[in-house]
PDB file of N, CA and C in Angstrom:
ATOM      1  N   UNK A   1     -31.341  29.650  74.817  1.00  0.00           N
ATOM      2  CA  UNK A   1     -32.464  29.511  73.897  1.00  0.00           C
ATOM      3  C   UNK A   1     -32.313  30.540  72.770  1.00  0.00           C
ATOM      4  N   UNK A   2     -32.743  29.874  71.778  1.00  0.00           N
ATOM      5  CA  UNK A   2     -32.925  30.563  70.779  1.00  0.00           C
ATOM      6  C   UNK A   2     -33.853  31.713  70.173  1.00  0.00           C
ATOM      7  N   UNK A   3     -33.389  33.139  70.094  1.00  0.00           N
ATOM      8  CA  UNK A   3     -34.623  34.004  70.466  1.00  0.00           C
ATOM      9  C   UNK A   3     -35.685  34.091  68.613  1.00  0.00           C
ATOM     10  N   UNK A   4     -34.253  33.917  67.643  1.00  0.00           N
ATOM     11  CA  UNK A   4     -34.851  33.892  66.654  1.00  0.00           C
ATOM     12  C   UNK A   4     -36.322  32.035  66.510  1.00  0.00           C
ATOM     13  N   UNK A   5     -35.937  31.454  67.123  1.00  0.00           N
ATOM     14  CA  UNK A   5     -36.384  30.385  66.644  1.00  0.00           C
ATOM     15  C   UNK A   5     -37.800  30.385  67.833  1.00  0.00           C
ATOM     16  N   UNK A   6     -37.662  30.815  68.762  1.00  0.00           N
ATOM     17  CA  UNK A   6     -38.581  31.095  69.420  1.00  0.00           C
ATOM     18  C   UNK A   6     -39.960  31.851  69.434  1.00  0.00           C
ATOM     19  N   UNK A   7     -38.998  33.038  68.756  1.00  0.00           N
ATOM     20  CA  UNK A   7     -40.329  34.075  67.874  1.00  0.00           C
ATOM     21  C   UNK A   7     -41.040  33.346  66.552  1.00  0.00           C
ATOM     22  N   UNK A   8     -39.917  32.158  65.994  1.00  0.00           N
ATOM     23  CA  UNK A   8     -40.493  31.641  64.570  1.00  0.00           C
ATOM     24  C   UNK A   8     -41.978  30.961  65.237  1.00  0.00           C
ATOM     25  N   UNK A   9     -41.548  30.298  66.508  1.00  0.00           N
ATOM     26  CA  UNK A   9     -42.486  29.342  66.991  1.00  0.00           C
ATOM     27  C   UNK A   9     -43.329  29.753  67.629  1.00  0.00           C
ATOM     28  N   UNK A  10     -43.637  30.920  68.038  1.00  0.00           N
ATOM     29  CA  UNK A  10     -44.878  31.445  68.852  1.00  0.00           C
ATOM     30  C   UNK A  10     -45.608  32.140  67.619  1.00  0.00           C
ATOM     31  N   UNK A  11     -44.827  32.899  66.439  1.00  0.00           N
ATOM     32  CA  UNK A  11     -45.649  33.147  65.380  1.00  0.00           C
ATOM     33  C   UNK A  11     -46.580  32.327  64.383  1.00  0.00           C
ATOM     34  N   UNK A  12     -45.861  31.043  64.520  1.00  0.00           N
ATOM     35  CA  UNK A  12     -46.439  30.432  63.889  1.00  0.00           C
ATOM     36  C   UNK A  12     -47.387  29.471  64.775  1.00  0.00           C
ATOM     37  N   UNK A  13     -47.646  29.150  65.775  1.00  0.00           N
ATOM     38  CA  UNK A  13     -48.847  28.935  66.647  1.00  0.00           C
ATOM     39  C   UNK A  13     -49.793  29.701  66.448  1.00  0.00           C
ATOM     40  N   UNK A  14     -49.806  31.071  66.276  1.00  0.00           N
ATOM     41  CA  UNK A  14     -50.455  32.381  66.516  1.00  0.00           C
ATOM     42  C   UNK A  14     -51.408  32.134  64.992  1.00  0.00           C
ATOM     43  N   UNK A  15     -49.985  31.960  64.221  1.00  0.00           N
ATOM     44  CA  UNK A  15     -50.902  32.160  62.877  1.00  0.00           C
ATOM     45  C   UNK A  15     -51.514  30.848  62.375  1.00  0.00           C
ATOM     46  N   UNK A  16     -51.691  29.916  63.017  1.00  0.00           N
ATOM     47  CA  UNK A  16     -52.504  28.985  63.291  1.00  0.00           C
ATOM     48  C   UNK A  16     -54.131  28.672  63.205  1.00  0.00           C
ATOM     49  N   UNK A  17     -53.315  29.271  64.822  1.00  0.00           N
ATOM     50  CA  UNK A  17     -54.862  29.319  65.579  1.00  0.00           C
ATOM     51  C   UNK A  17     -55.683  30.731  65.029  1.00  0.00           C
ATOM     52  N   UNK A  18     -55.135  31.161  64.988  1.00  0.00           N
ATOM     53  CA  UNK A  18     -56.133  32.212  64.696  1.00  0.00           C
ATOM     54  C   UNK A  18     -56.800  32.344  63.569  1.00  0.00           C
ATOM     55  N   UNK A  19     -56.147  31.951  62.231  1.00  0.00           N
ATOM     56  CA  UNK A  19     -56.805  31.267  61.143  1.00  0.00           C
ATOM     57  C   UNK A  19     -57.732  30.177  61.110  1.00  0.00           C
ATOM     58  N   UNK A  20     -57.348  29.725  62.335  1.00  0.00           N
ATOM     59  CA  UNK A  20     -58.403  28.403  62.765  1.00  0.00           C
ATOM     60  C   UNK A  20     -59.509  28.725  63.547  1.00  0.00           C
ATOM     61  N   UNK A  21     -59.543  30.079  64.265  1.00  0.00           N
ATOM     62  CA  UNK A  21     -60.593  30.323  65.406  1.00  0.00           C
ATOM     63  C   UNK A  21     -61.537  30.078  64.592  1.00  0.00           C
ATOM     64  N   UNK A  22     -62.193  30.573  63.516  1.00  0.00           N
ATOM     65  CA  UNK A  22     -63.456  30.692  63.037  1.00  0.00           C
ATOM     66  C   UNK A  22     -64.047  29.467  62.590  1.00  0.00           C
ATOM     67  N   UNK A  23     -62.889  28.356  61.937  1.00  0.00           N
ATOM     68  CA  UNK A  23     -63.280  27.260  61.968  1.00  0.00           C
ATOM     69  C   UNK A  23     -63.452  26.396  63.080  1.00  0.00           C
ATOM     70  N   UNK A  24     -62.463  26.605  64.083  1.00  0.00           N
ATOM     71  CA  UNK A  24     -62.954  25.798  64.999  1.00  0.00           C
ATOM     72  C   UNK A  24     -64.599  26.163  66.044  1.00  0.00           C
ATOM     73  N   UNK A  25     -64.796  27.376  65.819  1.00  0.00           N
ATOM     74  CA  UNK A  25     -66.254  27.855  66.440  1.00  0.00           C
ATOM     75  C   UNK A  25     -67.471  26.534  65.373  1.00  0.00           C
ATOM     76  N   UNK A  26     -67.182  26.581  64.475  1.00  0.00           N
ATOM     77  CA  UNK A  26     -68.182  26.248  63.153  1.00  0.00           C
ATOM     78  C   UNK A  26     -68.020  24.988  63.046  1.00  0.00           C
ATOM     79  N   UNK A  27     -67.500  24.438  63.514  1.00  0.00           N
ATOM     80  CA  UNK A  27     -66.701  22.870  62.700  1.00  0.00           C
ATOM     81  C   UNK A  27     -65.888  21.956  64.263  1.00  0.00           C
ATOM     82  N   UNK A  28     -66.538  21.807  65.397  1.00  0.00           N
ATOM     83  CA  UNK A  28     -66.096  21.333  66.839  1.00  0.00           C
ATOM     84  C   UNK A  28     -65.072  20.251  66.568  1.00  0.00           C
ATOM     85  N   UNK A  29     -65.117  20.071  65.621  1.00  0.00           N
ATOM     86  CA  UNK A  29     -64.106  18.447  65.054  1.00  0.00           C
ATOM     87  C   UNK A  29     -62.630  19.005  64.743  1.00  0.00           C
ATOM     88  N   UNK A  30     -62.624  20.234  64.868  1.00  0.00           N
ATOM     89  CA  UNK A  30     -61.416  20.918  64.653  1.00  0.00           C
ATOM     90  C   UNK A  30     -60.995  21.684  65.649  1.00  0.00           C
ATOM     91  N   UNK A  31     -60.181  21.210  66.729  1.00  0.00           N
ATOM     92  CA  UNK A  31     -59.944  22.702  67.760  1.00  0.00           C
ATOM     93  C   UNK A  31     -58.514  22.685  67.869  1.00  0.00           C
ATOM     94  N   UNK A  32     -57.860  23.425  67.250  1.00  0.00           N
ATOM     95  CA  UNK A  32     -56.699  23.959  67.502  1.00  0.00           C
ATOM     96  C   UNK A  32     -56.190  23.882  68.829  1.00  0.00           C
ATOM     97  N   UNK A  33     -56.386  24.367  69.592  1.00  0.00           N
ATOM     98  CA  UNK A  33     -56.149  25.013  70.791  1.00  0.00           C
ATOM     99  C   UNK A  33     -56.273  23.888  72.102  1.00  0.00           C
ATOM    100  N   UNK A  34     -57.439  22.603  71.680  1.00  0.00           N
ATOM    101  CA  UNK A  34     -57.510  21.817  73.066  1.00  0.00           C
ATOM    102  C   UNK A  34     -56.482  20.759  72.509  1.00  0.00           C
ATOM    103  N   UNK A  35     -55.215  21.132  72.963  1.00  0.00           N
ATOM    104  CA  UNK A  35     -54.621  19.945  73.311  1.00  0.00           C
ATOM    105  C   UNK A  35     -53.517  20.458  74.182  1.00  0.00           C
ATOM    106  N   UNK A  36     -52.367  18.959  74.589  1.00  0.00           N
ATOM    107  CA  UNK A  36     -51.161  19.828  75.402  1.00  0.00           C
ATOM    108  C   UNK A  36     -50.357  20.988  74.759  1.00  0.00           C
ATOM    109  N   UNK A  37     -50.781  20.972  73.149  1.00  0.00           N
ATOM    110  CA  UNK A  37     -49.665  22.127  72.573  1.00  0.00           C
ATOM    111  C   UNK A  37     -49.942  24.037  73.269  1.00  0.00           C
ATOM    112  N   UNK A  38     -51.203  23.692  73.790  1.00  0.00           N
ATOM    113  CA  UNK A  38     -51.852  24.813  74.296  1.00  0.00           C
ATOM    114  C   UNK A  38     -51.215  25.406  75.853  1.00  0.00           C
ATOM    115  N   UNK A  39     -50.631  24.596  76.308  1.00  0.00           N
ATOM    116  CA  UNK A  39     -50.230  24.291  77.591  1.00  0.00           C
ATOM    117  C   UNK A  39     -48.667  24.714  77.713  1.00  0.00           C
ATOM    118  N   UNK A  40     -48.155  24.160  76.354  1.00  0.00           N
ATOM    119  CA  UNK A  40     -46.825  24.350  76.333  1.00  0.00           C
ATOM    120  C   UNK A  40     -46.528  25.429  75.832  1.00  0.00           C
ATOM    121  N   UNK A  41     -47.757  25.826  74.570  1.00  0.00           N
ATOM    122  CA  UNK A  41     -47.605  27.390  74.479  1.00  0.00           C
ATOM    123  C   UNK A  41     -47.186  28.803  75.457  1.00  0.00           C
ATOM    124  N   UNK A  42     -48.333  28.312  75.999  1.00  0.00           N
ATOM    125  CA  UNK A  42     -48.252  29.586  77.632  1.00  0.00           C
ATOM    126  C   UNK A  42     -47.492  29.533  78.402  1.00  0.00           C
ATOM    127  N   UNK A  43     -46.623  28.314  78.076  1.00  0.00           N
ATOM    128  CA  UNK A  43     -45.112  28.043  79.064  1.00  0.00           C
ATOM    129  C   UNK A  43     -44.408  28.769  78.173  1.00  0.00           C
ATOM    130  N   UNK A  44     -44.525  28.135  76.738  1.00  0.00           N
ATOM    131  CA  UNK A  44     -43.279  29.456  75.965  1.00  0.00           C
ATOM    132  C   UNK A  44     -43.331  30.851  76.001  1.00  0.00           C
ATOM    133  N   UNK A  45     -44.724  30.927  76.327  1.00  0.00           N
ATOM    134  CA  UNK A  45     -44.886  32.606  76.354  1.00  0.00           C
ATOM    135  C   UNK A  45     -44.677  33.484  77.050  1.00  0.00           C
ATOM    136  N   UNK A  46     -44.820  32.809  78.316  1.00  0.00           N
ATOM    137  CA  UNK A  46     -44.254  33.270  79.839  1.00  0.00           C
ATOM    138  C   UNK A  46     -42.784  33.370  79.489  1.00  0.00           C
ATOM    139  N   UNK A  47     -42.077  32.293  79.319  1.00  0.00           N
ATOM    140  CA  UNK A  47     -40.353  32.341  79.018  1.00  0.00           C
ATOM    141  C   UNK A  47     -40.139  33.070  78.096  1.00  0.00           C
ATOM    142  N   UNK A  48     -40.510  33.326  77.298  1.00  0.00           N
ATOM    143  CA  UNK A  48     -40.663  34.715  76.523  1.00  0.00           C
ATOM    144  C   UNK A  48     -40.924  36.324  77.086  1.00  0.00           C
ATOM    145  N   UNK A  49     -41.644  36.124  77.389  1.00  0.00           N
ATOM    146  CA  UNK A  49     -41.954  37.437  78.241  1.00  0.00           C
ATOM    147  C   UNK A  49     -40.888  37.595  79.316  1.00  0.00           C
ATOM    148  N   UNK A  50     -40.397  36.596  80.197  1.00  0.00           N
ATOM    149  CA  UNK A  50     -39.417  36.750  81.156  1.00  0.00           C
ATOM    150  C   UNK A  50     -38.181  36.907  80.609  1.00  0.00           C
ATOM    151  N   UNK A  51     -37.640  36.338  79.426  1.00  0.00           N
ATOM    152  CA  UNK A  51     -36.298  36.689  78.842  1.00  0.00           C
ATOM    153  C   UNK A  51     -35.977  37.686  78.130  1.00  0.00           C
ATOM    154  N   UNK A  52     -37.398  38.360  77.544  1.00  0.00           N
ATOM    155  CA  UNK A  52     -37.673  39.841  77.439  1.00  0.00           C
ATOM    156  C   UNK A  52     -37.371  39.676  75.968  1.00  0.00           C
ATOM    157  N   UNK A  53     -37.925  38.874  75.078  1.00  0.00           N
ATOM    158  CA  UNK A  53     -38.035  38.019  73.946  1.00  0.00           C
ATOM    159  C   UNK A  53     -39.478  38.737  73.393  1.00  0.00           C
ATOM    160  N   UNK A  54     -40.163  39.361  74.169  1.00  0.00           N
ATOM    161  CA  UNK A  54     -41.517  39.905  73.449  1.00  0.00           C
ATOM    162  C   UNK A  54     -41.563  40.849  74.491  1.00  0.00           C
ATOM    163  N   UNK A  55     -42.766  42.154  74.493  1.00  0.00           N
ATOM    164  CA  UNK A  55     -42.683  42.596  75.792  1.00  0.00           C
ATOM    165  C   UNK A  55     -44.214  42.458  76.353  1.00  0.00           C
ATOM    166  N   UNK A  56     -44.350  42.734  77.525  1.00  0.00           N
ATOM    167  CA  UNK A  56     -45.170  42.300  78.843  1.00  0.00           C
ATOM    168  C   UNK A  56     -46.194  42.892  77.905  1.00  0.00           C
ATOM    169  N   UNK A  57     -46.621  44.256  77.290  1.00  0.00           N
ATOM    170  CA  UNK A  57     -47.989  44.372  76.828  1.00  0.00           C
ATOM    171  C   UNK A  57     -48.328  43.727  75.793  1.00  0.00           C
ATOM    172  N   UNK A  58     -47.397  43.059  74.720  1.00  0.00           N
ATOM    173  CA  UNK A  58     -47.587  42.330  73.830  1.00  0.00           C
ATOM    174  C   UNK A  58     -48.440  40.920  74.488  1.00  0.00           C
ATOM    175  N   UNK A  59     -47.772  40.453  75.736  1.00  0.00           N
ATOM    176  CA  UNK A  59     -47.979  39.033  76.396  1.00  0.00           C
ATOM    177  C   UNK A  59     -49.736  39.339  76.965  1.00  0.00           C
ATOM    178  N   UNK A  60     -49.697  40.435  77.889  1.00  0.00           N
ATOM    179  CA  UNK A  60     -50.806  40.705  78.725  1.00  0.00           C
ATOM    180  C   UNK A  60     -52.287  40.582  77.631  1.00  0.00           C
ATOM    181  N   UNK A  61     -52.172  41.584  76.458  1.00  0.00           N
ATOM    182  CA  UNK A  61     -53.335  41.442  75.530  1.00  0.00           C
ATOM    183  C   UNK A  61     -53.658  39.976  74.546  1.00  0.00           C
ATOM    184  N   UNK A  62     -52.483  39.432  74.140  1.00  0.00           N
ATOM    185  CA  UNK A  62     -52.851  38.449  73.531  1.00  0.00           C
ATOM    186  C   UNK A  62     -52.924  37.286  74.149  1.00  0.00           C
ATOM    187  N   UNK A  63     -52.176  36.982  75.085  1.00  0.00           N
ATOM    188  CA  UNK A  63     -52.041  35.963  76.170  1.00  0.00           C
ATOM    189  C   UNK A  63     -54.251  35.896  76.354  1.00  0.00           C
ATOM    190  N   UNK A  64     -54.868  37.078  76.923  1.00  0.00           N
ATOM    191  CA  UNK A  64     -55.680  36.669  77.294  1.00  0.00           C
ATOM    192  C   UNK A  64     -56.889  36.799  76.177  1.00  0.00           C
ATOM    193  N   UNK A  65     -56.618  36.790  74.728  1.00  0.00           N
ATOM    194  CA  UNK A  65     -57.474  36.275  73.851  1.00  0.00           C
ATOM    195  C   UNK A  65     -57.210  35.208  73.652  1.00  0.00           C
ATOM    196  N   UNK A  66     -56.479  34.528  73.977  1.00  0.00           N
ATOM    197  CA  UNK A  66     -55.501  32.980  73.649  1.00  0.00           C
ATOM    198  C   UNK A  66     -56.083  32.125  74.688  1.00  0.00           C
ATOM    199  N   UNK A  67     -56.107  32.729  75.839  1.00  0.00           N
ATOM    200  CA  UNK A  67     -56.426  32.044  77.367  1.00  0.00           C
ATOM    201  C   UNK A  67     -57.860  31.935  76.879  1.00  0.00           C
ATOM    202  N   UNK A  68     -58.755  33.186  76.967  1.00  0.00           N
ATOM    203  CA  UNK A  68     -60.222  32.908  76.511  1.00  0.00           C
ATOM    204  C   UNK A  68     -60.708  31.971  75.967  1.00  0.00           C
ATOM    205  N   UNK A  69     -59.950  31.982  74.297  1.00  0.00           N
ATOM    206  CA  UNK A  69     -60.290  30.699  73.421  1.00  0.00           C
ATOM    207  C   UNK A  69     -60.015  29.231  73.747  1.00  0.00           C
ATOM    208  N   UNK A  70     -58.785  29.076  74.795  1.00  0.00           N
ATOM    209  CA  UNK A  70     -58.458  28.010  75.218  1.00  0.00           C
ATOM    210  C   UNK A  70     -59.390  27.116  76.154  1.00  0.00           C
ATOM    211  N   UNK A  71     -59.495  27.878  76.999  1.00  0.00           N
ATOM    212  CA  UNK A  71     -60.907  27.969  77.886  1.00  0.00           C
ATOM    213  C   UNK A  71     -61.850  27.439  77.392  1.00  0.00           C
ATOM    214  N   UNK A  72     -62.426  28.148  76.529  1.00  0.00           N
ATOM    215  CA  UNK A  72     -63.879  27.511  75.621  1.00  0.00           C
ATOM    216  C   UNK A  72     -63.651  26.784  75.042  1.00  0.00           C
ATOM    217  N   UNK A  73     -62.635  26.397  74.246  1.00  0.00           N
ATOM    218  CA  UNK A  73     -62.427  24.977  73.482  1.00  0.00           C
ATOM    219  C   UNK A  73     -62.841  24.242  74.525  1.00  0.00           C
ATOM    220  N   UNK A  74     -61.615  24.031  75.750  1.00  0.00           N
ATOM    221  CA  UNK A  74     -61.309  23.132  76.676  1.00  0.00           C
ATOM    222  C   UNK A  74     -62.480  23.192  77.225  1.00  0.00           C
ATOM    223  N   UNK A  75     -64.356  23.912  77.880  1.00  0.00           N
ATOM    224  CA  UNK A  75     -65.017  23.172  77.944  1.00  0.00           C
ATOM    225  C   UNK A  75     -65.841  22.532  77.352  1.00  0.00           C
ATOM    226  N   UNK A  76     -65.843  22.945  75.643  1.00  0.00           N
ATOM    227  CA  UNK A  76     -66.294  21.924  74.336  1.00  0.00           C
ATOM    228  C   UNK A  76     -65.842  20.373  74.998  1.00  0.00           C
ATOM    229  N   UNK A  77     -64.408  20.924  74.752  1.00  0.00           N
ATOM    230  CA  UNK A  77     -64.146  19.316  75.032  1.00  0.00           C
ATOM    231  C   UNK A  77     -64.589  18.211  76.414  1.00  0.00           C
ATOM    232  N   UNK A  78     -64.555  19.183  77.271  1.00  0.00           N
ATOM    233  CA  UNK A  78     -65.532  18.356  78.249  1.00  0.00           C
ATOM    234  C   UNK A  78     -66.722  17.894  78.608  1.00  0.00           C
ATOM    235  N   UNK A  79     -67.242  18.802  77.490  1.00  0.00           N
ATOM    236  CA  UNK A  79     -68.926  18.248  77.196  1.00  0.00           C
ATOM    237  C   UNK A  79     -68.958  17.276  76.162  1.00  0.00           C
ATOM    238  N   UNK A  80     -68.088  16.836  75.171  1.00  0.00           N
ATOM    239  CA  UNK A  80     -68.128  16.122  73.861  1.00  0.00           C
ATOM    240  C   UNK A  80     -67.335  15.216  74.528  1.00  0.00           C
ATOM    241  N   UNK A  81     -66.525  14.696  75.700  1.00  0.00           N
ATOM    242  CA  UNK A  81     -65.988  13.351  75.629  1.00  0.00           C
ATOM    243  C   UNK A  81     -67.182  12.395  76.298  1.00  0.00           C
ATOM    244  N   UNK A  82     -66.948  11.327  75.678  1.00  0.00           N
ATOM    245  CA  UNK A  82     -67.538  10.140  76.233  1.00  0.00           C
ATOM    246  C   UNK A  82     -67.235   9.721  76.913  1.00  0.00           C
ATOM    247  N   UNK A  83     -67.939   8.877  77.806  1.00  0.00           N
ATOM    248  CA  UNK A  83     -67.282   8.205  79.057  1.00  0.00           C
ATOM    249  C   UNK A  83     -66.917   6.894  78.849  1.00  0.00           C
ATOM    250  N   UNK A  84     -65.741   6.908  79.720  1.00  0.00           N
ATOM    251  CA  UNK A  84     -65.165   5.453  79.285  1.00  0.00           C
ATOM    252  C   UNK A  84     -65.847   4.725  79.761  1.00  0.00           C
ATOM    253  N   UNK A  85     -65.848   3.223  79.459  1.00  0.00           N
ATOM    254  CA  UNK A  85     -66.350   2.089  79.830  1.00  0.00           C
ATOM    255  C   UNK A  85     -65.370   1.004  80.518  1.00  0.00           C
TER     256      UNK A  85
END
């Protein structure tokens, strides 16, 4: 794996969402964060952290402002889906 292209891609998730947190609090029609890209994130981040591509206190603090927000999106979204028919 690619370590340069890896860091391109977790930075630019990062600088994403986080430009997006405030809109997505304000604006529910917008959530960054609830979908599978959120999922696959924290898989890259872990493999990151294990290939020693970032280090463990970098992972430990932001990992769990990331987890937090993910969280709360993800139960937005379970209160806003409709039920199928």
């Amino acid at each position: 794996m690619d370590r340069n292209f890896l860091g391109k891609e977790i930075l630019h998730f990062l600088n994403e969402t986080h430009k997006a947190t405030l809109t997505s609090i304000h604006n529910p029609i917008y959530l960054p964060l609830a979908s599978a890209n959120f999922d696959l994130f924290k898989k890259s981040l872990r493999l990151a952290v294990d290939k020693k591509f970032i280090s463990p206190g970098w992972h430990s603090s932001q990992m769990e402002i990331i987890v937090s927000i993910g969280r709360e999106i993800g139960s937005w979204l379970k209160k806003t889906k409709s039920p199928k028919c």
